[in-house]
Protein backbone atom coordinates (compact mmCIF):
# COMPACT_ATOMS: atom_id res chain seq x y z
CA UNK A 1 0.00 0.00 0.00
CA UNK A 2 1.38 3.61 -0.94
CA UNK A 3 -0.36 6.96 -0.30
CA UNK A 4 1.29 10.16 -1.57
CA UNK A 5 -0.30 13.25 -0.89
CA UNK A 6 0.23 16.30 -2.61
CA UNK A 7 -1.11 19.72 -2.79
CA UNK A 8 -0.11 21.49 0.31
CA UNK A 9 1.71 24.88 0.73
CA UNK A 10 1.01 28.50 2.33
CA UNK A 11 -1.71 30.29 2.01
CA UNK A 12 -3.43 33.12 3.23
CA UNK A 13 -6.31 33.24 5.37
CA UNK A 14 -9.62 32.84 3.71
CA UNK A 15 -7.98 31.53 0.63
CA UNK A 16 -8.23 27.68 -0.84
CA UNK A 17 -5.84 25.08 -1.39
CA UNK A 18 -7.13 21.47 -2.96
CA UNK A 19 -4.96 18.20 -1.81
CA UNK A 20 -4.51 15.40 -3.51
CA UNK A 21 -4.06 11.34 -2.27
CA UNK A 22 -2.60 8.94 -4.82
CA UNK A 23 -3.18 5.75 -3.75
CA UNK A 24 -1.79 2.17 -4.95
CA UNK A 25 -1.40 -1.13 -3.85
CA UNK A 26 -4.99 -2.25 -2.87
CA UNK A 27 -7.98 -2.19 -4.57
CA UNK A 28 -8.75 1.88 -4.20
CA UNK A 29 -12.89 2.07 -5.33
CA UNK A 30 -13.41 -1.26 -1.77
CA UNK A 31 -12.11 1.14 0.41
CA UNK A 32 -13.02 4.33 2.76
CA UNK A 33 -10.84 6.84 2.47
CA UNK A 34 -10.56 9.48 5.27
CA UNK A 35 -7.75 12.61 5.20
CA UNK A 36 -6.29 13.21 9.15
CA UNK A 37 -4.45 16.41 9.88
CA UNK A 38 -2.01 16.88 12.69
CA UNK A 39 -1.31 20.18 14.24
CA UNK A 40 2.11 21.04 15.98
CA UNK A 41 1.87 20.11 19.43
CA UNK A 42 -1.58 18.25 19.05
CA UNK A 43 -2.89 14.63 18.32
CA UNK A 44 -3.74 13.73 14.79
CA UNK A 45 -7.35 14.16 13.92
CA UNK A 46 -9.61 12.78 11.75
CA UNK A 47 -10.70 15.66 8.95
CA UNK A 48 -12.34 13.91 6.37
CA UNK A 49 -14.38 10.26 5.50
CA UNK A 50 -16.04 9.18 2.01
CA UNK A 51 -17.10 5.44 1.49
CA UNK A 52 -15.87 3.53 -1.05
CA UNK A 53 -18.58 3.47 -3.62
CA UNK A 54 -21.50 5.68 -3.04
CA UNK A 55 -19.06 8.84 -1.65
CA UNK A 56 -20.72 9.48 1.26
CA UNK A 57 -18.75 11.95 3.12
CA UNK A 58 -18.46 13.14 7.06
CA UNK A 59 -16.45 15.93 8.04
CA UNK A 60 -15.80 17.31 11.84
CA UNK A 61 -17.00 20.08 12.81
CA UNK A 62 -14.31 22.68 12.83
CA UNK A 63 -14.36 21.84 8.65
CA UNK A 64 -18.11 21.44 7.91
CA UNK A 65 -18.97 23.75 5.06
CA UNK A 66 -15.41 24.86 4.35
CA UNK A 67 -13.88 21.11 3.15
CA UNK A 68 -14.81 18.85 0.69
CA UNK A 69 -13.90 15.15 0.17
CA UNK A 70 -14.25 13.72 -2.98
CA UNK A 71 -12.52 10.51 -4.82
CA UNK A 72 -11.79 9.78 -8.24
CA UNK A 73 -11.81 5.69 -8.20
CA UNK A 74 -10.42 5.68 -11.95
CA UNK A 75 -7.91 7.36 -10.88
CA UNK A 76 -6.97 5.98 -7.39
CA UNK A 77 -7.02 9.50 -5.82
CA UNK A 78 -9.07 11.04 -2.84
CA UNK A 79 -9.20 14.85 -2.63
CA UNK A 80 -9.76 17.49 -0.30
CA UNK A 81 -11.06 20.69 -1.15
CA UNK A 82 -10.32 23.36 1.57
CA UNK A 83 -11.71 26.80 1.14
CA UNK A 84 -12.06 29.75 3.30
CA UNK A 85 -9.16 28.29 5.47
CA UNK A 86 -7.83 29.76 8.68
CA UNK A 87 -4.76 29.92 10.91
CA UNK A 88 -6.25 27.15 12.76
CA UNK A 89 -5.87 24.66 9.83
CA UNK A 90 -2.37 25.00 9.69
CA UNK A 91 -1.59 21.57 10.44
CA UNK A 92 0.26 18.17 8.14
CA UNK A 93 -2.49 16.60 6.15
CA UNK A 94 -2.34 12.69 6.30
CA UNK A 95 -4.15 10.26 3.72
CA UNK A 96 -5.43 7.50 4.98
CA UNK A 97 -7.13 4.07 4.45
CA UNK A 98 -7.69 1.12 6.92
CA UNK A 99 -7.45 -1.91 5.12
CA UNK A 100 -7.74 -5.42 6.70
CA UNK A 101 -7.04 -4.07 10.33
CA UNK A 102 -4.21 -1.54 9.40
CA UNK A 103 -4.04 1.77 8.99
CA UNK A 104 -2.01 2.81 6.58
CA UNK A 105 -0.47 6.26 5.82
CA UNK A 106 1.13 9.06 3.77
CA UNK A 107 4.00 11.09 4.43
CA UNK A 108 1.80 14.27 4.46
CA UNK A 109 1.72 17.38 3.25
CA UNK A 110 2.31 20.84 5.18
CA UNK A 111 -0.51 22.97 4.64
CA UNK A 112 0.41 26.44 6.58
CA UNK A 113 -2.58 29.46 6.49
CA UNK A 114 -0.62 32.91 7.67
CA UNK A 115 -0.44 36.48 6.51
């Protein structure tokens, strides 16, 4: 299994940045995808779900109506759409799946929101 996200950078506040997940080794379009983000000094949390097939989504609260999750399965990516971002988000942005009782992860991407 490989995830490689992409996408990240600085940005100012109330601007948008759109992250991509590349994923391989497993067969993407079975699995739920879910982007974490991990803030300096703080525990990784969970950001982002969409099932496999349908694309239902769930977000947490501090991203609801700001972040979209979407997945391409012909392509074997999982985005996520951030708009009207703060200095809060600042944070590494993980991809990951959970696939047969492990979670797997990328090496993340630094997204930093700052004047």
């Amino acid at each position: 299994v490989q995830l490689v996200e992409s996408g990240g950078g600085l940005v100012q506040p109330g601007g948008s940045l759109r992250l991509s997940c590349a994923a391989s080794g497993f067969t993407f379009s079975n699995y739920f995808m879910r982007w974490y983000r991990q803030a300096p000094g703080k525990e990784r949390e969970l950001v982002a779900t969409i099932s496999n097939l349908r694309g239902s989504t769930n977000y947490a609260d501090s991203v609801k109506g700001r972040f979209t999750i979407s997945r391409d399965n012909t392509k074997n990516t999982v985005y996520l759409q951030m708009n009207s971002l703060k200095p809060e988000d600042t944070a590494v942005y993980f991809c990951n799946v959970l696939r047969s009782g492990v979670n797997y992860w990328g090496k993340g991407t630094l997204v930093t929101v700052s004047s």
